[in-house]
N, C-alpha and C. Protein backbone atom coordinates (compact mmCIF):
# COMPACT_ATOMS: atom_id res chain seq x y z
N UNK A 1 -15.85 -5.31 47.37
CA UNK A 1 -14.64 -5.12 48.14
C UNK A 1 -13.80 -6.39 48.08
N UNK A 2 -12.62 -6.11 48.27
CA UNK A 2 -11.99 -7.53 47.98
C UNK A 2 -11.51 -8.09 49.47
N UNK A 3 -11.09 -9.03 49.51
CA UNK A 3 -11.21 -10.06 50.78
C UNK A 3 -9.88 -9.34 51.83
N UNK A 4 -8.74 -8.96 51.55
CA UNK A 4 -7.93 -7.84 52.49
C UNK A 4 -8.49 -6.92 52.72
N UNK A 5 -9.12 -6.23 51.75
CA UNK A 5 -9.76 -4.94 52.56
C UNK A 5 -10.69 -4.85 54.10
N UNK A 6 -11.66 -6.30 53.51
CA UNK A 6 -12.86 -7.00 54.40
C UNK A 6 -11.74 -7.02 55.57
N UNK A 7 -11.07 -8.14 55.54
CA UNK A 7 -10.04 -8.14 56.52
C UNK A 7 -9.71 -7.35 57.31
N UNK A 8 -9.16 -6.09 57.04
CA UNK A 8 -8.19 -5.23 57.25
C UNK A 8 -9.15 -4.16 58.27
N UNK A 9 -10.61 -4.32 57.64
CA UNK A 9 -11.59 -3.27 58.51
C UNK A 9 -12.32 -4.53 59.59
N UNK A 10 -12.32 -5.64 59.58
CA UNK A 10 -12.69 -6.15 60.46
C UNK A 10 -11.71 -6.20 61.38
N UNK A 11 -10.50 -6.31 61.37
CA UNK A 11 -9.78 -6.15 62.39
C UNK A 11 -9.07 -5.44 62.88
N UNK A 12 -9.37 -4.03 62.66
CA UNK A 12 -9.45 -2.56 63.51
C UNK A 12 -10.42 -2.63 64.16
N UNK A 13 -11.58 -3.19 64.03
CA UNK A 13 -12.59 -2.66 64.49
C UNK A 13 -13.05 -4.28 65.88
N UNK A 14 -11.93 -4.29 66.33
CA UNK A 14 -12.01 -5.38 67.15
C UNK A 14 -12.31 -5.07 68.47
N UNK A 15 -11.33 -4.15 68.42
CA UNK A 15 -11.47 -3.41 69.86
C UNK A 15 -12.64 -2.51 70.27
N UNK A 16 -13.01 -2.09 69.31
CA UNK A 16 -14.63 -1.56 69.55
C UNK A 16 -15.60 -2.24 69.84
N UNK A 17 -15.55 -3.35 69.17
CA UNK A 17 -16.76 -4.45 69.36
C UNK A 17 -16.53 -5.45 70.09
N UNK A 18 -15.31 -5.76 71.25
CA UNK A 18 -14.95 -5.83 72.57
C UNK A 18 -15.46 -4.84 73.09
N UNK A 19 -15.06 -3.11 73.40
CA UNK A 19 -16.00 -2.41 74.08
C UNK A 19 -17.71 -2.08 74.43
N UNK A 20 -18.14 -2.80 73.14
CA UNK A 20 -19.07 -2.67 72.85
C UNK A 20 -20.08 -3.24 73.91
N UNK A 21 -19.69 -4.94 74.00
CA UNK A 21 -20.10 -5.40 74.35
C UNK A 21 -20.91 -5.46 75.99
N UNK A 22 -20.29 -6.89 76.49
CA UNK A 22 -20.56 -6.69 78.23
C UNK A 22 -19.11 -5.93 78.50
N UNK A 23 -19.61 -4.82 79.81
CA UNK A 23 -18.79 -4.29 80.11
C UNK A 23 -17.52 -4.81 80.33
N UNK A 24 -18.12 -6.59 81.53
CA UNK A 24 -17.02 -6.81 81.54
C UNK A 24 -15.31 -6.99 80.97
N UNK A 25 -16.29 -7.48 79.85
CA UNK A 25 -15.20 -8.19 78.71
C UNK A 25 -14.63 -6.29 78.31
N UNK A 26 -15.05 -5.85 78.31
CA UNK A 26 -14.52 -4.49 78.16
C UNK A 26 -13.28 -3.89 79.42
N UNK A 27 -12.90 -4.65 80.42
CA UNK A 27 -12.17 -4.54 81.03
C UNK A 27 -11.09 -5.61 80.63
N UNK A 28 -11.05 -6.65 80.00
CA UNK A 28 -10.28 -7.60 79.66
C UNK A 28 -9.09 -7.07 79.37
N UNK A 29 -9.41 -5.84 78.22
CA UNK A 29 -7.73 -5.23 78.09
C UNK A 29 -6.82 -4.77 79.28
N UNK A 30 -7.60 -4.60 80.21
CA UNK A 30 -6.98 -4.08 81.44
C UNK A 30 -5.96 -5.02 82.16
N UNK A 31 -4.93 -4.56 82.05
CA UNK A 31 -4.13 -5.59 83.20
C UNK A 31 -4.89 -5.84 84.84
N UNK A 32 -4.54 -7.04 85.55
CA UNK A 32 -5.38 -7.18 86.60
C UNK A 32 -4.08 -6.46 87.36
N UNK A 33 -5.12 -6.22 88.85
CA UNK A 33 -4.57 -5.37 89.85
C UNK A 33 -3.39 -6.51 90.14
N UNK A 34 -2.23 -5.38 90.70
CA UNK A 34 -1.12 -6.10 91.17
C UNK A 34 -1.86 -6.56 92.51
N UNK A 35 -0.38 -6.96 93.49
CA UNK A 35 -0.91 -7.79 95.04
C UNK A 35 -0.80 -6.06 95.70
N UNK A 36 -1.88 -6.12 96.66
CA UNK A 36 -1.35 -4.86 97.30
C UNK A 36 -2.11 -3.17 96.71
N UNK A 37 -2.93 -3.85 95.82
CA UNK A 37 -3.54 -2.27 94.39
C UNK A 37 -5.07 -2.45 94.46
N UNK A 38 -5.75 -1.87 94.48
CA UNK A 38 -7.20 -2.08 93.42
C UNK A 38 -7.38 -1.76 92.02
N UNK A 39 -8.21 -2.18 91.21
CA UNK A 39 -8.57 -1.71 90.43
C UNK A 39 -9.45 -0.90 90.36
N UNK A 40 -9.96 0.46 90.21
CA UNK A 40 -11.30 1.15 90.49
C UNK A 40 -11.32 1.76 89.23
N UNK A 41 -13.16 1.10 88.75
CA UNK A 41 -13.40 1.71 87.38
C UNK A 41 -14.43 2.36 87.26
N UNK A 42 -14.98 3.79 86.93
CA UNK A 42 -16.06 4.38 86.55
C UNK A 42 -16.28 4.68 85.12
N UNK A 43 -17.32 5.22 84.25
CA UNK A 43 -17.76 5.10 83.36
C UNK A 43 -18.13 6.81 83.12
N UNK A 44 -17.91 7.54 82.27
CA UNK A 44 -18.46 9.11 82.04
C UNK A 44 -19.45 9.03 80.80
N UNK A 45 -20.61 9.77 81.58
CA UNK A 45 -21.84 9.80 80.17
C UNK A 45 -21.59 10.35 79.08
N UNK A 46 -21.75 10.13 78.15
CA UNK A 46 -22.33 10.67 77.28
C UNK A 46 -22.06 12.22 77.07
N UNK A 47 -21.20 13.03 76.23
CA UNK A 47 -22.20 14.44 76.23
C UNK A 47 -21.69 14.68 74.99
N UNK A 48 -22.43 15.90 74.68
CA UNK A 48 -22.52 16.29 73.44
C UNK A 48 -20.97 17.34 72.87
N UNK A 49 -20.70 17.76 73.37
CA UNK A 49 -19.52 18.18 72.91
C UNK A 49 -18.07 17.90 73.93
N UNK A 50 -17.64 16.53 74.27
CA UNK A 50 -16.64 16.14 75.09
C UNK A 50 -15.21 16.81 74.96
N UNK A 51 -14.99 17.59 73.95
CA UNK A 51 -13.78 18.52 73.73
C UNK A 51 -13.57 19.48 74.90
N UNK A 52 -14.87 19.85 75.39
CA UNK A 52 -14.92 21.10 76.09
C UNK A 52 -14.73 20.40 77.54
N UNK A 53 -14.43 18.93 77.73
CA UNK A 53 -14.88 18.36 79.41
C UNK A 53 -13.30 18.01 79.37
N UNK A 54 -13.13 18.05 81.03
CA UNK A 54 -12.16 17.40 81.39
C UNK A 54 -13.05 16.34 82.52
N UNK A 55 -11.76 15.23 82.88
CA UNK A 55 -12.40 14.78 84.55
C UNK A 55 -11.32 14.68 85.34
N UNK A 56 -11.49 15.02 86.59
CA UNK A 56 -10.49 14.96 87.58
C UNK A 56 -10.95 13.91 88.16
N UNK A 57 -9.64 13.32 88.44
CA UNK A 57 -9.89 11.77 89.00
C UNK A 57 -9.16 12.26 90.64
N UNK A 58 -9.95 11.78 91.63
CA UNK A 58 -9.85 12.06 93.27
C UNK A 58 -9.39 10.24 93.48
N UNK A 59 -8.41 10.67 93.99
CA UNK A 59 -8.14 9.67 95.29
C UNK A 59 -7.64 9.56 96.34
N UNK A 60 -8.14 9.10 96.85
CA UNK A 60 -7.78 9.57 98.47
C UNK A 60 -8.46 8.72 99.54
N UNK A 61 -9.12 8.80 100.82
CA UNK A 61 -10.03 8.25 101.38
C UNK A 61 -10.37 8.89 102.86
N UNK A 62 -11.36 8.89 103.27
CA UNK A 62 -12.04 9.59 104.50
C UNK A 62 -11.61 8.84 105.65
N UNK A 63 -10.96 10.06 106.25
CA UNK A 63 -10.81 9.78 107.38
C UNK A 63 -11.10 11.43 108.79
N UNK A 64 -10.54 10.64 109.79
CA UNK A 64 -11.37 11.89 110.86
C UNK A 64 -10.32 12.74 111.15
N UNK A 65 -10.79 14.11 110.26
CA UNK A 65 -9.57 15.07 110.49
C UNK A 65 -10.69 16.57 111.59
N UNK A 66 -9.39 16.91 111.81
CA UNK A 66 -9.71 18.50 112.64
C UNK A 66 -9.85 19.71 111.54
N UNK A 67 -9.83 20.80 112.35
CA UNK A 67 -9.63 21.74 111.62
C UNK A 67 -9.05 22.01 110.80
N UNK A 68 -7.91 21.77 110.49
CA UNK A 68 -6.27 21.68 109.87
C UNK A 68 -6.51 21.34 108.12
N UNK A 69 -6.23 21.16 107.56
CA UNK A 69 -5.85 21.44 105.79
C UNK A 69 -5.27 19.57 106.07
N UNK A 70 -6.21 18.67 105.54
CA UNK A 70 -4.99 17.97 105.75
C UNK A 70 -5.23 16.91 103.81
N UNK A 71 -3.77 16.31 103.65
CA UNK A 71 -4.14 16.10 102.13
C UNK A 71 -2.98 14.96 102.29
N UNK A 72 -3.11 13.79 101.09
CA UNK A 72 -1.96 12.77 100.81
C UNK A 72 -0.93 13.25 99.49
N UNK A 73 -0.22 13.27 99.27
CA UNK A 73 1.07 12.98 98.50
C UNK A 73 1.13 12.22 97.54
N UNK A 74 1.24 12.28 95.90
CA UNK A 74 1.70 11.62 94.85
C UNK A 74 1.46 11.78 93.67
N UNK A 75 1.63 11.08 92.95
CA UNK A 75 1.63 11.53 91.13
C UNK A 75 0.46 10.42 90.76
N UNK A 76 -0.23 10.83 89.99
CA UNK A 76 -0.54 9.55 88.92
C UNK A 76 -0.36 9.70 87.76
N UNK A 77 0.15 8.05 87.32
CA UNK A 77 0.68 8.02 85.92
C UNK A 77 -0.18 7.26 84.91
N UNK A 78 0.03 7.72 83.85
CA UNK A 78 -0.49 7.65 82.61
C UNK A 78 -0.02 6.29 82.02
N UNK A 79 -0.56 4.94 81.72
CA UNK A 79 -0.06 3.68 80.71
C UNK A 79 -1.01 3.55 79.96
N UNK A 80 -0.33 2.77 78.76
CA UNK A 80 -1.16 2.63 77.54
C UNK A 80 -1.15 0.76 77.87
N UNK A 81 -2.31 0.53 77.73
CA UNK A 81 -3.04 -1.61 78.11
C UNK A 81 -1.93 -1.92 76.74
N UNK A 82 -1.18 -2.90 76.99
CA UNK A 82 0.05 -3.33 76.19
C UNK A 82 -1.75 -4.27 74.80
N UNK A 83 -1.30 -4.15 73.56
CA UNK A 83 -2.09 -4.43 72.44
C UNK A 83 -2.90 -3.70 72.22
N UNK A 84 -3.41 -2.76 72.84
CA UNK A 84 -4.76 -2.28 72.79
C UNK A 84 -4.78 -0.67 72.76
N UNK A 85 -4.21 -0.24 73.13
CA UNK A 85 -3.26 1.42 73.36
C UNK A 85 -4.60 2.00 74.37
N UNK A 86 -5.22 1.54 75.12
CA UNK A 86 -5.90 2.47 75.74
C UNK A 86 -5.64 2.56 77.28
N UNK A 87 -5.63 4.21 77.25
CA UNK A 87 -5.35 4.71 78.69
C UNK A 87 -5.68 3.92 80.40
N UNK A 88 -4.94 3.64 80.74
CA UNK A 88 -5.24 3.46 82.47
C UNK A 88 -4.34 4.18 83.13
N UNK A 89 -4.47 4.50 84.28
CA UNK A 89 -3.94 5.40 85.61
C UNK A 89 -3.30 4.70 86.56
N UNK A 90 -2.09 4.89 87.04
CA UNK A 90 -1.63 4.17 88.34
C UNK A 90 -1.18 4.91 89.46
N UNK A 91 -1.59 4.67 90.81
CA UNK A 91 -0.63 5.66 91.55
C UNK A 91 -0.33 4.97 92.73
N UNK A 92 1.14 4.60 92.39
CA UNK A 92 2.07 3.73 93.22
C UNK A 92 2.46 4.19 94.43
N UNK A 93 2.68 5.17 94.80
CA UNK A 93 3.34 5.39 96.10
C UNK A 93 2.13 6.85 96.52
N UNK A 94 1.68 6.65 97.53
CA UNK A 94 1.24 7.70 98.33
C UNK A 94 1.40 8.00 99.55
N UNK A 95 2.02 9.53 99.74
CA UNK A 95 2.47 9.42 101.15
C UNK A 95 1.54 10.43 101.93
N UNK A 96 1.71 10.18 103.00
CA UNK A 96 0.82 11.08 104.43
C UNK A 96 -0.44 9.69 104.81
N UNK A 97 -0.72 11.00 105.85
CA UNK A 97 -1.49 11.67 105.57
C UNK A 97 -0.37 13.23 106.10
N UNK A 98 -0.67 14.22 105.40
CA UNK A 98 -0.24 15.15 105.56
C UNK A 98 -0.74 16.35 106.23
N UNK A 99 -0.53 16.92 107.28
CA UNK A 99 -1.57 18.30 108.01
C UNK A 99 -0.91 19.19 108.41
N UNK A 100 -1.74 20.98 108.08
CA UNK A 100 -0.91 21.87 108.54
C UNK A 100 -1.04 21.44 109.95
N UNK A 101 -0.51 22.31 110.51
CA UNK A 101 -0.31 22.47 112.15
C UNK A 101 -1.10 23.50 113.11
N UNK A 102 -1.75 24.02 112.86
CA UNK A 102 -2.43 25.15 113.31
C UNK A 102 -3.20 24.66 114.52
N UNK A 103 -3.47 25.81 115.36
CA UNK A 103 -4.15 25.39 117.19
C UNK A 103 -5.47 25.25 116.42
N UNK A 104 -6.80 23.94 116.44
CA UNK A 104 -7.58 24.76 116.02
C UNK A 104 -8.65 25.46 117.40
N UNK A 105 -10.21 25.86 116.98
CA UNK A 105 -10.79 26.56 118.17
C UNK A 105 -10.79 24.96 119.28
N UNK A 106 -10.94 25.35 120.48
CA UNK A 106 -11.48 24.51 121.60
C UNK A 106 -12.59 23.94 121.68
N UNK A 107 -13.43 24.41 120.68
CA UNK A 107 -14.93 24.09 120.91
C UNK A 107 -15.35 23.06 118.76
N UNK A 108 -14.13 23.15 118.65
CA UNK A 108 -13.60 22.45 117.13
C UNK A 108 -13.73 20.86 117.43
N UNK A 109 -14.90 20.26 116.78
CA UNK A 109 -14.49 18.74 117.02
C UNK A 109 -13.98 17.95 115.71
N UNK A 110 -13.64 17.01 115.56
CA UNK A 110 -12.80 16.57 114.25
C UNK A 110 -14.39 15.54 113.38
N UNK A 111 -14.02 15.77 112.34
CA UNK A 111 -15.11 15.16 111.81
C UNK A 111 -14.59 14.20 110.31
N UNK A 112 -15.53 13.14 109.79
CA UNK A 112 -15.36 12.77 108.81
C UNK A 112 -15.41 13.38 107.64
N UNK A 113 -13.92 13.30 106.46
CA UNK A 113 -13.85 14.06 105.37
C UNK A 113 -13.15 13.35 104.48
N UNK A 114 -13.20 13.30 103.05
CA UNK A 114 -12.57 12.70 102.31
C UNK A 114 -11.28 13.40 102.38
N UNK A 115 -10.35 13.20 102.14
CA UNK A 115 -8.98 13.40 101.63
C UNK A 115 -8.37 12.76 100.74
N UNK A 116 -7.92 13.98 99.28
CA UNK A 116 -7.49 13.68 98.36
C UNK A 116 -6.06 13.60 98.16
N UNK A 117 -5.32 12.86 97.09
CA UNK A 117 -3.94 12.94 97.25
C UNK A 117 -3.93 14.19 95.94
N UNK A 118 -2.82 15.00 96.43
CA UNK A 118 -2.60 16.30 95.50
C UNK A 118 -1.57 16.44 95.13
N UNK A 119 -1.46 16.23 93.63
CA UNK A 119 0.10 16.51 93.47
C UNK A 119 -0.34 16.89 91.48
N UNK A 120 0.55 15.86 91.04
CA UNK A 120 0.27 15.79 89.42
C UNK A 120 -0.82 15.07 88.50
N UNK A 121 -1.19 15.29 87.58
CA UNK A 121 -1.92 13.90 86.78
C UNK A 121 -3.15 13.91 86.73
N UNK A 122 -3.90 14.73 87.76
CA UNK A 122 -5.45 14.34 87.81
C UNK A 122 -6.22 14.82 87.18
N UNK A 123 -6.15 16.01 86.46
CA UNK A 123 -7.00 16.32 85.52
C UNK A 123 -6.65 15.70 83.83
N UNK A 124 -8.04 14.94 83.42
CA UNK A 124 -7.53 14.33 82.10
C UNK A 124 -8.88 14.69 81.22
N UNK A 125 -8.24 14.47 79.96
CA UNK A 125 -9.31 14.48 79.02
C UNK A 125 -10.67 13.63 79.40
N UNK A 126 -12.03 13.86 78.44
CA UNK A 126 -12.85 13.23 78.91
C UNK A 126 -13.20 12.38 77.72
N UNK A 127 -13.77 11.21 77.67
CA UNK A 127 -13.49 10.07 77.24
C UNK A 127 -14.66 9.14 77.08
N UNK A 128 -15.70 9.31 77.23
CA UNK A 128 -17.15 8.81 77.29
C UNK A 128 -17.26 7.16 76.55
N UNK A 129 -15.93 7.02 75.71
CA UNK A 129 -16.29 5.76 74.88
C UNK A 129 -15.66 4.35 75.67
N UNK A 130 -15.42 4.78 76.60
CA UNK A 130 -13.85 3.67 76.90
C UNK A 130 -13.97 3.95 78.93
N UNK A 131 -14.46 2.88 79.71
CA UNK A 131 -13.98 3.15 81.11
C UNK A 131 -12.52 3.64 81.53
N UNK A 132 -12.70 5.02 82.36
CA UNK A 132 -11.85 4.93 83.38
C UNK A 132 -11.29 4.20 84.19
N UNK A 133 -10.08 3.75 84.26
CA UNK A 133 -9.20 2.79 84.83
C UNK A 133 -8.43 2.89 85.73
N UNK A 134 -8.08 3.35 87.28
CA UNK A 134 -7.45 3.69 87.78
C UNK A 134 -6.68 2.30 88.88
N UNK A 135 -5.65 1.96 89.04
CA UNK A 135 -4.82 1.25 89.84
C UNK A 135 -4.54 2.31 91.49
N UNK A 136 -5.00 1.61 92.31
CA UNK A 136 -4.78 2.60 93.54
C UNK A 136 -4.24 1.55 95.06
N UNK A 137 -3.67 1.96 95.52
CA UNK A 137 -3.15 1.19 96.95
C UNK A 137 -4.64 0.20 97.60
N UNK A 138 -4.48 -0.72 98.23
CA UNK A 138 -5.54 -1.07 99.04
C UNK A 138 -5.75 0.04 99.96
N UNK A 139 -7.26 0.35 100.29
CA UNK A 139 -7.67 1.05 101.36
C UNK A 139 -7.88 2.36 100.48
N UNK A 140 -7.95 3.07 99.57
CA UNK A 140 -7.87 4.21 98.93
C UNK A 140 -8.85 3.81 98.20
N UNK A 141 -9.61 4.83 97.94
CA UNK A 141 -10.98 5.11 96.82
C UNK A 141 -10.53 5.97 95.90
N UNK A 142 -11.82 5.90 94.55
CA UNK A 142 -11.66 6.70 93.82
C UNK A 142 -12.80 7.44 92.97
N UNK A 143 -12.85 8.74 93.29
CA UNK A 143 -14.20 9.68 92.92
C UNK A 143 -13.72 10.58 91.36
N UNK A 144 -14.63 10.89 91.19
CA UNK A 144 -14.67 11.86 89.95
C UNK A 144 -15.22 13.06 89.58
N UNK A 145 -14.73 14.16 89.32
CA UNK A 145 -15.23 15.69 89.22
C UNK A 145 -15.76 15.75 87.30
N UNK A 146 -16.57 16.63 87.09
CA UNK A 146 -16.12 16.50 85.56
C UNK A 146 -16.12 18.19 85.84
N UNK A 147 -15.31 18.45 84.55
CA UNK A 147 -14.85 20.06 84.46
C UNK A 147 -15.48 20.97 83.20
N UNK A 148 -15.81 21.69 83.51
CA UNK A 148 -16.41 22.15 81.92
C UNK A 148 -15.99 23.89 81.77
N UNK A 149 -15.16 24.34 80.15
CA UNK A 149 -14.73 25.38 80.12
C UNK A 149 -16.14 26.55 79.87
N UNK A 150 -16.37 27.47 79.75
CA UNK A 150 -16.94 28.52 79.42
C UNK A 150 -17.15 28.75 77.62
N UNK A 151 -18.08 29.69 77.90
CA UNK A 151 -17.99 29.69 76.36
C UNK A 151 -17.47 30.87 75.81
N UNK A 152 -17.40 31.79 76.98
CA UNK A 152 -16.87 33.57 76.68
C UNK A 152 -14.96 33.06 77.03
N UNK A 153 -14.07 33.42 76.01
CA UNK A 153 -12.89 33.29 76.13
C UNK A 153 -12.64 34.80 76.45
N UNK A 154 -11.23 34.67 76.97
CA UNK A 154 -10.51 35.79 77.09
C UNK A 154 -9.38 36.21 76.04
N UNK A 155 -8.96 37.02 76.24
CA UNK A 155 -7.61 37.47 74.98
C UNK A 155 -6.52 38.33 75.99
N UNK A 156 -5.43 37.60 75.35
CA UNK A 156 -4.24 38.25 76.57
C UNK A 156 -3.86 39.35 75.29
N UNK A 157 -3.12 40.32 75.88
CA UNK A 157 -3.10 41.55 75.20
C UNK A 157 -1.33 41.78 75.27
N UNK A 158 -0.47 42.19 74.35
CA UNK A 158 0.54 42.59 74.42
C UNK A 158 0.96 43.66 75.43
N UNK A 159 2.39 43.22 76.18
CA UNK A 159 3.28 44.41 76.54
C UNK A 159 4.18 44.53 76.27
């Protein structure tokens, strides 16, 4: 092989063998949290056919609600780590807490529950090679669902 080629595949393959490594240094591409944000990172195993997974990324945080439906407000957005093109999540503004209104029973006591913010963004591809990256307000957590399709499809039929 001649000495550009050598070149040329050693340094594509940079960013892999940064991931590779300690995790940490595997966050390096990550911009650090602004003043005021966290950074919250989880990791998805392994599986054998990841085409078929999604993960929904939850954020939100527990607090003591009643009976009532109650949920936060906002989008999360999609950035690419400036050099590196890989995905992180941000979600800048969240509003509520938000609750229907309903009487609930008298004998109803309020209890601890997570509450998620619901809006756009949260379901994403699944990604097993590369941590999840999410930017979130102080005081807000962040959990993870994974989703998996079926194997019997359906067929929509002409009218």
């Amino acid at each position: 092989m001649n000495a550009r080629l050598i070149a040329l595949i050693m340094l594509a393959s940079l960013p892999l063998i940064a991931c590779a490594g300690n995790t940490d240094d595997a966050l390096n591409a990550y911009p650090a949290a602004e003043d005021g944000f966290e950074r919250m990172v989880f990791r998805l195993p392994v599986a054998n056919d990841e085409s078929a997974l999604k993960v929904e990324i939850l954020v939100g945080k527990t607090l003591s609600v009643d009976c009532n439906r109650t949920s936060f407000g906002g989008s999360l957005e999609s950035r690419v780590a400036e050099g590196w093109g890989y995905r992180y999540f941000v979600i800048e503004k969240i509003v509520g807490p938000m609750s229907t209104m309903m009487a609930c029973p008298p004998e109803s006591q309020k209890v601890d529950r997570f509450v998620a913010v619901t809006c756009e963004g949260f379901l994403q591809t699944y990604n097993s090679k590369l941590p999840v990256v999410v930017y979130v307000p102080e005081g807000f957590e962040v959990r993870y669902r994974i989703w998996t399709g079926r194997d019997e499809v359906g067929y929509a039929a002409p009218e």
